[in-house]
Every structure is written in structure tokens, then in C-alpha cells.
N, C-alpha and C. Protein backbone atom coordinates (compact mmCIF):
# COMPACT_ATOMS: atom_id res chain seq x y z
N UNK A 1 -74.34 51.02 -19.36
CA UNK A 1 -75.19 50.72 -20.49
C UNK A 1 -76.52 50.21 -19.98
N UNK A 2 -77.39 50.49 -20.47
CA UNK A 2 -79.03 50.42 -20.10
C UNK A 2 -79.62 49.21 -20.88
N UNK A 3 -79.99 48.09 -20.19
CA UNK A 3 -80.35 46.97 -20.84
C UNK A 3 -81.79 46.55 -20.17
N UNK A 4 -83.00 46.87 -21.38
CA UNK A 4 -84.51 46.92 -20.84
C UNK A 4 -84.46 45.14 -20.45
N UNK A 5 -85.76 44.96 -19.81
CA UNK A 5 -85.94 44.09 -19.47
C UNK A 5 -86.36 42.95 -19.76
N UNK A 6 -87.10 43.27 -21.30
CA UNK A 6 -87.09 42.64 -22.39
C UNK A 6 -85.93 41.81 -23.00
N UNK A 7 -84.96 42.70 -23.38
CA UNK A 7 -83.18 42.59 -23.90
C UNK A 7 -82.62 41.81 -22.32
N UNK A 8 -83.20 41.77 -21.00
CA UNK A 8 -82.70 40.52 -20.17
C UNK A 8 -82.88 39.41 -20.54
N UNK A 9 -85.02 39.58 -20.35
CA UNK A 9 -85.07 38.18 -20.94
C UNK A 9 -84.70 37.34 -22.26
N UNK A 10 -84.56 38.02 -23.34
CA UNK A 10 -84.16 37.50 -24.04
C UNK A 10 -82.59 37.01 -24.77
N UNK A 11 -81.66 37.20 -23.30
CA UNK A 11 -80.27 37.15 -22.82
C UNK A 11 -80.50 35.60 -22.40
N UNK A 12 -81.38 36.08 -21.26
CA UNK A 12 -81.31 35.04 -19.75
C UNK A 12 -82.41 33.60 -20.79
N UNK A 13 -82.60 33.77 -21.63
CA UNK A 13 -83.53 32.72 -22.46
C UNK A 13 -82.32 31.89 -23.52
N UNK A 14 -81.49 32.69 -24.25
CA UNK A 14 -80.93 32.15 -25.00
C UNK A 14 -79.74 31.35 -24.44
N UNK A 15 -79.01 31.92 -22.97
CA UNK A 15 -78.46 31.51 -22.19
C UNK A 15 -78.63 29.67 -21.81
N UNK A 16 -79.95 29.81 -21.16
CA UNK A 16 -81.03 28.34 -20.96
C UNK A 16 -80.50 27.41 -22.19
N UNK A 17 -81.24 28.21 -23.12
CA UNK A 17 -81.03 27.36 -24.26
C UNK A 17 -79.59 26.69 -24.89
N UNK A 18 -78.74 27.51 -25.30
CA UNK A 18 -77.71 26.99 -25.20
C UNK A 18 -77.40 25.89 -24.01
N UNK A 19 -77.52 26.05 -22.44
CA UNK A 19 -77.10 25.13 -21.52
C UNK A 19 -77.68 23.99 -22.08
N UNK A 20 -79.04 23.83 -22.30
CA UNK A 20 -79.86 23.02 -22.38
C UNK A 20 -79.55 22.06 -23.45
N UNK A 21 -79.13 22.91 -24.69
CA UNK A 21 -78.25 22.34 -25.96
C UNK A 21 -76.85 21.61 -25.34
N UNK A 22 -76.16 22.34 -24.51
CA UNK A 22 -74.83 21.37 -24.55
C UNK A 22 -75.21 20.69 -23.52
N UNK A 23 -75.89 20.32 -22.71
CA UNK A 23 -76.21 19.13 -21.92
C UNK A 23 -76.68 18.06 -22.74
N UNK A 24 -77.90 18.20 -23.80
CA UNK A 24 -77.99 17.01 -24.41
C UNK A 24 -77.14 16.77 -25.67
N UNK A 25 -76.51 17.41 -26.33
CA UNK A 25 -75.31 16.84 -27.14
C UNK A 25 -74.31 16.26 -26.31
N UNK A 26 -73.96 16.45 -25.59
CA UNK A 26 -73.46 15.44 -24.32
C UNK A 26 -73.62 14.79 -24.29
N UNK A 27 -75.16 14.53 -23.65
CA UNK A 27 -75.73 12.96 -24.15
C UNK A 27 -75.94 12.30 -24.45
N UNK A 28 -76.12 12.87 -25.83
CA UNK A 28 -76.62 12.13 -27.39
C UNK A 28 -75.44 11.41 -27.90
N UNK A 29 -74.40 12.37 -27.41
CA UNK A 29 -73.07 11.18 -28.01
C UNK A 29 -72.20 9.79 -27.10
N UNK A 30 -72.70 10.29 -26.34
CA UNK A 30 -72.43 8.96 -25.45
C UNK A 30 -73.14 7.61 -25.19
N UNK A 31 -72.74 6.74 -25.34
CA UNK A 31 -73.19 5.29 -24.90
C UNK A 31 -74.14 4.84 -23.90
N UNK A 32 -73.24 5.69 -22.49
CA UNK A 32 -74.20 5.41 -21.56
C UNK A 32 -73.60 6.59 -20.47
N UNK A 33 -74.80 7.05 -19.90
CA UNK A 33 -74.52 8.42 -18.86
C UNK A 33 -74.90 7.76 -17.66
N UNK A 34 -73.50 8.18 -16.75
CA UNK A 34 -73.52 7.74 -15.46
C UNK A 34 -74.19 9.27 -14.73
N UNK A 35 -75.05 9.44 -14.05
CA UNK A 35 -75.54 10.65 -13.14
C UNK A 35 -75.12 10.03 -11.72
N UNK A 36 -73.69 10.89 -11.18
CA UNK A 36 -73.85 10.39 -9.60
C UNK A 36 -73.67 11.68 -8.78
N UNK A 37 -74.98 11.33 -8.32
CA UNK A 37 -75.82 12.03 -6.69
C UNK A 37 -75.25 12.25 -5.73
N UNK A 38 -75.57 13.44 -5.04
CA UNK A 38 -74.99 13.62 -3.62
C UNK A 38 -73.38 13.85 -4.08
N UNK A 39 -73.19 14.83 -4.28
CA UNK A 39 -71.32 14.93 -4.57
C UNK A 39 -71.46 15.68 -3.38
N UNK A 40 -70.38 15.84 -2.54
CA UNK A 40 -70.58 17.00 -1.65
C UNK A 40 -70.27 18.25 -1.90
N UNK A 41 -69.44 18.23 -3.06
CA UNK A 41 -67.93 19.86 -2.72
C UNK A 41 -67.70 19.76 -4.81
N UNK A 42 -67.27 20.49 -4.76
CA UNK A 42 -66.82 20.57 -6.14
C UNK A 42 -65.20 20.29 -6.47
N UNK A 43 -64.68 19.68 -5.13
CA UNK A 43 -63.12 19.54 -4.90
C UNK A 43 -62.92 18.14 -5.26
N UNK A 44 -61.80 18.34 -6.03
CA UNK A 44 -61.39 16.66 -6.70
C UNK A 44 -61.97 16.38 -8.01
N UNK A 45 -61.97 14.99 -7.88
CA UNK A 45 -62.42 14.64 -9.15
C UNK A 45 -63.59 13.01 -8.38
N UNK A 46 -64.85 13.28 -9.55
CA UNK A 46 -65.75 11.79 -8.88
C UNK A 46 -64.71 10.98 -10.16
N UNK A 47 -64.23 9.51 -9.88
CA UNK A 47 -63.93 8.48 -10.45
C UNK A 47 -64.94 7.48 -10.33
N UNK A 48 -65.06 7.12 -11.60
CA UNK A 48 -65.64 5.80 -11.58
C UNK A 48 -65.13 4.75 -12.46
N UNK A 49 -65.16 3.47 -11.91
CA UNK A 49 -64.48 1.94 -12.05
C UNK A 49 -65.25 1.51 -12.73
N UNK A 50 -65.28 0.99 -13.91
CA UNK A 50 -66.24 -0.31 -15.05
C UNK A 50 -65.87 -1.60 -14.55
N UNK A 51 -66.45 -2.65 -13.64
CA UNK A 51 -65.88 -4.38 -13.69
C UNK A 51 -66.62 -4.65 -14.94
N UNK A 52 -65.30 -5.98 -15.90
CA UNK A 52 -66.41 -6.54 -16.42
C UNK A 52 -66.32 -7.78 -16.01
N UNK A 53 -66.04 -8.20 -15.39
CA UNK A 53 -65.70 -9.64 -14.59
C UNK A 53 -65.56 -9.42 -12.92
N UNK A 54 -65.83 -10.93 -12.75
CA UNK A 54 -65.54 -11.13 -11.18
C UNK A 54 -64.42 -10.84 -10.58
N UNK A 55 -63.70 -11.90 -11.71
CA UNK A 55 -61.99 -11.69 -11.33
C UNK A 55 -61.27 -10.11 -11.30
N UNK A 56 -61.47 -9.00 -11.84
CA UNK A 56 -60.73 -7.70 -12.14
C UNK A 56 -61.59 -7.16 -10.70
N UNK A 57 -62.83 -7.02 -10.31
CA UNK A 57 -63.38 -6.91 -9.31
C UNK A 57 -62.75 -7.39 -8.22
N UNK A 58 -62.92 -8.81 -7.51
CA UNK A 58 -62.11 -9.20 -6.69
C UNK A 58 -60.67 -8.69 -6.62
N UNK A 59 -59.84 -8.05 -7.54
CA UNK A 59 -58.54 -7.56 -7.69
C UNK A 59 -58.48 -6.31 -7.43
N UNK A 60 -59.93 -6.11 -7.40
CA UNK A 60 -59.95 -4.23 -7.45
C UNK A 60 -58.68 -3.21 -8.52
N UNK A 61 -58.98 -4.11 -9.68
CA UNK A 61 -58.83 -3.85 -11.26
C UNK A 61 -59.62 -3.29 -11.83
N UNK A 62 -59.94 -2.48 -11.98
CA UNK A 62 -61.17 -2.15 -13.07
C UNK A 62 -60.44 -2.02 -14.09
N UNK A 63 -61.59 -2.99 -14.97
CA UNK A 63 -61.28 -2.80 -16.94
C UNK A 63 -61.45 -1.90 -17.43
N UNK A 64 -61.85 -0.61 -16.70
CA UNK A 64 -62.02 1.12 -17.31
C UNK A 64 -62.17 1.82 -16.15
N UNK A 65 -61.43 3.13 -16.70
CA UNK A 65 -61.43 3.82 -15.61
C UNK A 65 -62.26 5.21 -16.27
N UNK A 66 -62.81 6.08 -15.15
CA UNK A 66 -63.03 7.05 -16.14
C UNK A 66 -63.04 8.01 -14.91
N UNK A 67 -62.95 9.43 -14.88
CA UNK A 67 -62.62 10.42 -14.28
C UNK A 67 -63.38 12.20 -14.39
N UNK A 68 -63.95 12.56 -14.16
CA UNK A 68 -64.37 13.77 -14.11
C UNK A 68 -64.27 14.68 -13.31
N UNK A 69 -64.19 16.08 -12.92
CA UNK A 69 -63.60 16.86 -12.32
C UNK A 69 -65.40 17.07 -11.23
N UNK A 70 -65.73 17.18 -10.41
CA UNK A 70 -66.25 17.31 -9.52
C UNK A 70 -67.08 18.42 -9.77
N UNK A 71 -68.79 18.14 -9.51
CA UNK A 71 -69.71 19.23 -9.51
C UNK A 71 -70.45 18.86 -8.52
N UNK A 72 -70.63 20.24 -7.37
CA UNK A 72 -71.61 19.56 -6.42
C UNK A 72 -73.01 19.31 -6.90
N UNK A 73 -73.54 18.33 -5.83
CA UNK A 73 -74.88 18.10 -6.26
C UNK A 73 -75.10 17.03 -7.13
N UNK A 74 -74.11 17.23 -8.26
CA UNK A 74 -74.48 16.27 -9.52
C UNK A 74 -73.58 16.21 -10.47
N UNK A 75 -72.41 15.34 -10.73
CA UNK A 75 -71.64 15.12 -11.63
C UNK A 75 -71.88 14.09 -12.88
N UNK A 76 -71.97 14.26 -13.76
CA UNK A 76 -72.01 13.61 -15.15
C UNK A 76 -71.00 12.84 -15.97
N UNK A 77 -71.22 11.30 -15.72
CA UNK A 77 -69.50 11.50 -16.80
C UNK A 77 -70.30 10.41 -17.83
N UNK A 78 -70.44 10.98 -19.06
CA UNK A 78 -70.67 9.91 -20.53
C UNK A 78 -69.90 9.00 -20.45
N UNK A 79 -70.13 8.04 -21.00
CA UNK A 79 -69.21 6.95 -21.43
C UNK A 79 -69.39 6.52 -23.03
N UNK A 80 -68.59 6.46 -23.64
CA UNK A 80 -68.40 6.50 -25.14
C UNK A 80 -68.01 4.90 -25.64
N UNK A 81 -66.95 4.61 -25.12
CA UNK A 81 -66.40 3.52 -25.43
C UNK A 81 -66.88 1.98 -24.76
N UNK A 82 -68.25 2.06 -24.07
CA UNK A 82 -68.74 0.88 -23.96
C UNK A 82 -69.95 0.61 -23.84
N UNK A 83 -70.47 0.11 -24.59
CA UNK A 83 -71.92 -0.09 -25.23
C UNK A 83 -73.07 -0.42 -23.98
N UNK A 84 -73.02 -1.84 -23.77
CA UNK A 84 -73.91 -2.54 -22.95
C UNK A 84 -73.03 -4.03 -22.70
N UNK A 85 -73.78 -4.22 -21.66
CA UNK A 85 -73.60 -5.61 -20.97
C UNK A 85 -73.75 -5.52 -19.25
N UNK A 86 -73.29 -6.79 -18.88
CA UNK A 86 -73.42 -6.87 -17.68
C UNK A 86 -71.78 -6.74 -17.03
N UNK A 87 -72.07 -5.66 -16.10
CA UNK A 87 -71.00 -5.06 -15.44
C UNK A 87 -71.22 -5.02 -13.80
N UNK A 88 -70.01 -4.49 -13.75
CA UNK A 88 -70.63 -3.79 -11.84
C UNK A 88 -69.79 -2.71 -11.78
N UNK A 89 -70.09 -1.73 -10.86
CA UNK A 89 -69.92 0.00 -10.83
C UNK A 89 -68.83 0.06 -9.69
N UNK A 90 -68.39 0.90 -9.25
CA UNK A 90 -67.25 1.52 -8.31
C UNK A 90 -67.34 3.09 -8.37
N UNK A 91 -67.86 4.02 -7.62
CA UNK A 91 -67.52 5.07 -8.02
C UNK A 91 -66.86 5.56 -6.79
N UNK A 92 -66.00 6.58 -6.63
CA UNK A 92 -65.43 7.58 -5.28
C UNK A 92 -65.40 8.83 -5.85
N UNK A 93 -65.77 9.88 -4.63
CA UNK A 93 -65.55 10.87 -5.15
C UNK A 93 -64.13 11.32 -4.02
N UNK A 94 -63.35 11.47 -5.31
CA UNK A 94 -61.36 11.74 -4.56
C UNK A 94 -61.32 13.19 -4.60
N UNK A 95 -61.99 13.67 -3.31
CA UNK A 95 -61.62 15.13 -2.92
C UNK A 95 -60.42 15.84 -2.97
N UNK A 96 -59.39 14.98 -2.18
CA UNK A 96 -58.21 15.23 -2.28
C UNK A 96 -57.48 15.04 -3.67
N UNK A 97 -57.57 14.65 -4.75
CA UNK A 97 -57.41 14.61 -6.42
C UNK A 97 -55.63 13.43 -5.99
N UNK A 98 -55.77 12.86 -5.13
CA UNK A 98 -54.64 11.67 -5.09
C UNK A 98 -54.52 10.17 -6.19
N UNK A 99 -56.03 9.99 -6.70
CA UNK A 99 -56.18 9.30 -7.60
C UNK A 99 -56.31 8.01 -6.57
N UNK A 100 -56.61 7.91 -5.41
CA UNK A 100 -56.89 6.72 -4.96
C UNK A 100 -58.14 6.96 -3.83
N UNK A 101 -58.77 5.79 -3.29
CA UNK A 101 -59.89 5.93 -2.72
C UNK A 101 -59.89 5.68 -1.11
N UNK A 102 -59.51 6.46 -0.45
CA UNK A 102 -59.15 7.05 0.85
C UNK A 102 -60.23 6.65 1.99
N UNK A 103 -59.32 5.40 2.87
CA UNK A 103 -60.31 5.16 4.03
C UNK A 103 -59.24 5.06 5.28
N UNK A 104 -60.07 4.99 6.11
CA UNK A 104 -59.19 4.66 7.45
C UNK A 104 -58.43 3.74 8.10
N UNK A 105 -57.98 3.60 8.76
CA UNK A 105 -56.84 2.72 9.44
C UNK A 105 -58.01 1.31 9.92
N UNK A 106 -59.35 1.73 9.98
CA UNK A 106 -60.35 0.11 10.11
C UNK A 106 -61.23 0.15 8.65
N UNK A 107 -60.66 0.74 7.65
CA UNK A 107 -61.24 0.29 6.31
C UNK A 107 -62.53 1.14 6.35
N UNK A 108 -63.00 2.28 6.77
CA UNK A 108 -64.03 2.80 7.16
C UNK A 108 -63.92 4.24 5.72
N UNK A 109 -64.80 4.11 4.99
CA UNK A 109 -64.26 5.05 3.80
C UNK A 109 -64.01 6.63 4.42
N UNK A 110 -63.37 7.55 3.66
CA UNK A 110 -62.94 8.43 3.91
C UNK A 110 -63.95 10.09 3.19
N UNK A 111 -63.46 8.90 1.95
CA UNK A 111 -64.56 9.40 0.71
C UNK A 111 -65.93 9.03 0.71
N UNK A 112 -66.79 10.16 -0.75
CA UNK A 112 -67.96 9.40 -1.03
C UNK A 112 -67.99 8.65 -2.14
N UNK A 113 -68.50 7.37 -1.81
CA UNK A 113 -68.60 6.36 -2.76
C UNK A 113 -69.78 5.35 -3.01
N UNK A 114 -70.05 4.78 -4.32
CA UNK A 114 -71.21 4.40 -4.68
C UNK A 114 -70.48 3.21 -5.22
N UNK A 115 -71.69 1.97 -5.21
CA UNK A 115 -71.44 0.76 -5.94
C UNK A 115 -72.65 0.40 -6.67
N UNK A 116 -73.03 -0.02 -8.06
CA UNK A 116 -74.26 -0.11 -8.67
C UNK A 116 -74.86 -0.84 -7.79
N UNK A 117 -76.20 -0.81 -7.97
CA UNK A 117 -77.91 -1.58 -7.98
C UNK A 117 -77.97 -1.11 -6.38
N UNK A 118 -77.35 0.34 -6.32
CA UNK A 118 -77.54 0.62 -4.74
C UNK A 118 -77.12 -0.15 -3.40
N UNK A 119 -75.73 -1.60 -3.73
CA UNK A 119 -75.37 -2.10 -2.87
C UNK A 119 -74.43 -1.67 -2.01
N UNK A 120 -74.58 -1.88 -0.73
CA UNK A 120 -73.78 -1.50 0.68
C UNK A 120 -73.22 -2.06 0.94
N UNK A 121 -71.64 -2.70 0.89
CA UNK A 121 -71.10 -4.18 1.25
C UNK A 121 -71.12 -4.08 2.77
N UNK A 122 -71.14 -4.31 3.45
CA UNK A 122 -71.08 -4.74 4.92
C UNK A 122 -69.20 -5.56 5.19
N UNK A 123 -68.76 -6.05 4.50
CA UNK A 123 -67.75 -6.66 4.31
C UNK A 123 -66.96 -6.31 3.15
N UNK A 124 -66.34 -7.48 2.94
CA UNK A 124 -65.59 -7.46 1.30
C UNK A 124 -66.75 -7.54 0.34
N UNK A 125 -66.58 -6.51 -0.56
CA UNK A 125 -67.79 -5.98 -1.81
C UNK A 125 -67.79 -7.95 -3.09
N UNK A 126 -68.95 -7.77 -2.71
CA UNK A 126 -68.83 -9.15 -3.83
C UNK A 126 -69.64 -8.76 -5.22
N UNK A 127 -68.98 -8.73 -6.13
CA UNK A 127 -69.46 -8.67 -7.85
C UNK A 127 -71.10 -8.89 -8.20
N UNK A 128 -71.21 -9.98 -7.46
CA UNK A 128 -72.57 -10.41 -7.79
C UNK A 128 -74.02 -9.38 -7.28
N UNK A 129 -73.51 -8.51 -6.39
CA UNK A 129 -74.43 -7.82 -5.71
C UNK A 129 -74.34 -6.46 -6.68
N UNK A 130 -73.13 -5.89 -6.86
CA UNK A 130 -73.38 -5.09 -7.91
C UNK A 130 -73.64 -5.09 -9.19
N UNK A 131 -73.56 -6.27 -9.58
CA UNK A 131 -73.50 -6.92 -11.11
C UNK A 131 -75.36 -6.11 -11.52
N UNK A 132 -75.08 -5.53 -12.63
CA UNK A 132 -76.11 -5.07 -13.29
C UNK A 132 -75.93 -4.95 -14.98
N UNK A 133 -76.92 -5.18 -15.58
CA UNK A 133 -77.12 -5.19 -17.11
C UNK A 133 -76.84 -3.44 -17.81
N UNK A 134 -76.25 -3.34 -18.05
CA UNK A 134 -76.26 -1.96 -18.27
C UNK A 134 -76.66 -1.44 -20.50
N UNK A 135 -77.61 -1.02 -20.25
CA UNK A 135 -78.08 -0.94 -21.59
C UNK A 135 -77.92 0.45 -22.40
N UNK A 136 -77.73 0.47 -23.76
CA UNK A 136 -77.34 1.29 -24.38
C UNK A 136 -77.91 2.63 -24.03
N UNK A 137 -77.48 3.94 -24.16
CA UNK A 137 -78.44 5.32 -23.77
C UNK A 137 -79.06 5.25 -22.58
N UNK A 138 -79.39 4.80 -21.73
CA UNK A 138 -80.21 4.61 -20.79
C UNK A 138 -79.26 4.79 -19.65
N UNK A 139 -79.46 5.92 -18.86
CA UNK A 139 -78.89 6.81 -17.75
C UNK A 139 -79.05 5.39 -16.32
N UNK A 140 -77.56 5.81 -15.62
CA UNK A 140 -77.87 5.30 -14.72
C UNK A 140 -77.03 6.36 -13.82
N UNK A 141 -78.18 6.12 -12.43
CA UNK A 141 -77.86 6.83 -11.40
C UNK A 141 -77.35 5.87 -10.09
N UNK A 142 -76.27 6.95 -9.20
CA UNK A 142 -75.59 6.53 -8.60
C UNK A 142 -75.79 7.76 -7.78
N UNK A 143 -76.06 7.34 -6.08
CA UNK A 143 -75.90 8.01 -4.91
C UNK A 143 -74.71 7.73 -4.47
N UNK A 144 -73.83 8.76 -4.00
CA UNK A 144 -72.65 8.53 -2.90
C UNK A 144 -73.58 8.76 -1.53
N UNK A 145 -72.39 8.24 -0.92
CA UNK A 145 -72.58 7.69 0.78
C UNK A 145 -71.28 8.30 1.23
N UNK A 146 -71.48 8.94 1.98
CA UNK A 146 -70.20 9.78 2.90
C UNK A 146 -70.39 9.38 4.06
């Protein structure tokens, strides 16, 4: 079948558009959009941890969990069910889809993983360093570290 080039572009346009449409209805309905960076592989799933306290933190509890299936480059996961406040972040991306966050026999991560306001623990991760205000609609981004 013979499709002018005209009848492409106006394929390869409506295509855009639609993407472009379900990316921001995505957005629009969610609370708050986590964007985390640097995924490596499209294998697994990126998880990310909500603290809302010190204490569930120090326990390595998170008061929410949330889960998305892995896109390289750039994975997206909305969050619906929690508005704003002051929190701190956890994310891994679990290649292997084991549901846990995979390091070595000297605690050396395995995975890629992110902690808000861009902190690096050097040691045991303390709350206060990731602790960030997190406000309604307003995207936050997260780099993994492999």
C-alpha cells in the first residue's frame, strides 16, 4: 500500500500528539511526579521508598512503597495518594525484579540508587540529609548512582 508523504506526516504528527497527551494526563492526575535519571536497562522494576519520619527511616520501613516497571534513561512513577510535606526519598533500581535492594558482602550497592536533595551517605544514611519539603504538582528529580 502506497502512503504519500504527506499521509506520513500526518500519521507521525498525530502519533506525537497523542504521546504527548498521555504523558500529561499522567501528570495532571497525580500529586506529585517522581522523574528518576540515569536508569540503566529497562530490566526490573525502579522502586521507590516515601519516609515520613526518622524512625521508619532508621528501620528502613518506608511508609509507602511504590514500584514501576523500568524505562531506560527515564522512568516516571506519579504519586496519587500523597499530597505534600516533609519526607525523605529511597529509590533502587531492582534489575533483578527480587523486590529487594542488592549490595555486596561490604555493603557496597549492587544496584542503582538515589536518595532525595542529591545525598551520598558515606555511612549509615541519616533522614535529616535527605529530608526535603515535597510540594504539591511540582516534579522532583532523582539521579541513580551505579
Amino acid at each position: 500500500m502506497y502512503c504519500s508523504s504527506k499521509s506520513r506526516s500526518l500519521i507521525s504528527i498525530a502519533i506525537l500528539v497523542i504521546f504527548v497527551l498521555q504523558t500529561n494526563l499522567l501528570k495532571a492526575h497525580a500529586h506529585a511526579i517522581f522523574e528518576i535519571n540515569n536508569v540503566s536497562s529497562s530490566d526490573g522494576y525502579v522502586v521507590l521508598h516515601l519516609y515520613e519520619n526518622k524512625t521508619s527511616f532508621k528501620k528502613f520501613n518506608p511508609d509507602r512503597i511504590y514500584k514501576k516497571v523500568a524505562t531506560k534513561g527515564k522512568t516516571i512513577i506519579p504519586i496519587n495518594d500523597y499530597h505534600e510535606g516533609d519526607i525523605a526519598i529511597f529509590v533502587f533500581h531492582d534489575e533483578n525484579s527480587d523486590e529487594e535492594f542488592n549490595t555486596s558482602i561490604f555493603w557496597t550497592p549492587k544496584e542503582g540508587y538515589a536518595y532525595s536533595n542529591s545525598y551520598i551517605p558515606t555511612s549509615i544514611p541519616k533522614y535529616e540529609e535527605a529530608l526535603f519539603r515535597l510540594e504539591h504538582g511540582v516534579a522532583v528529580n532523582l539521579e541513580l548512582i551505579y
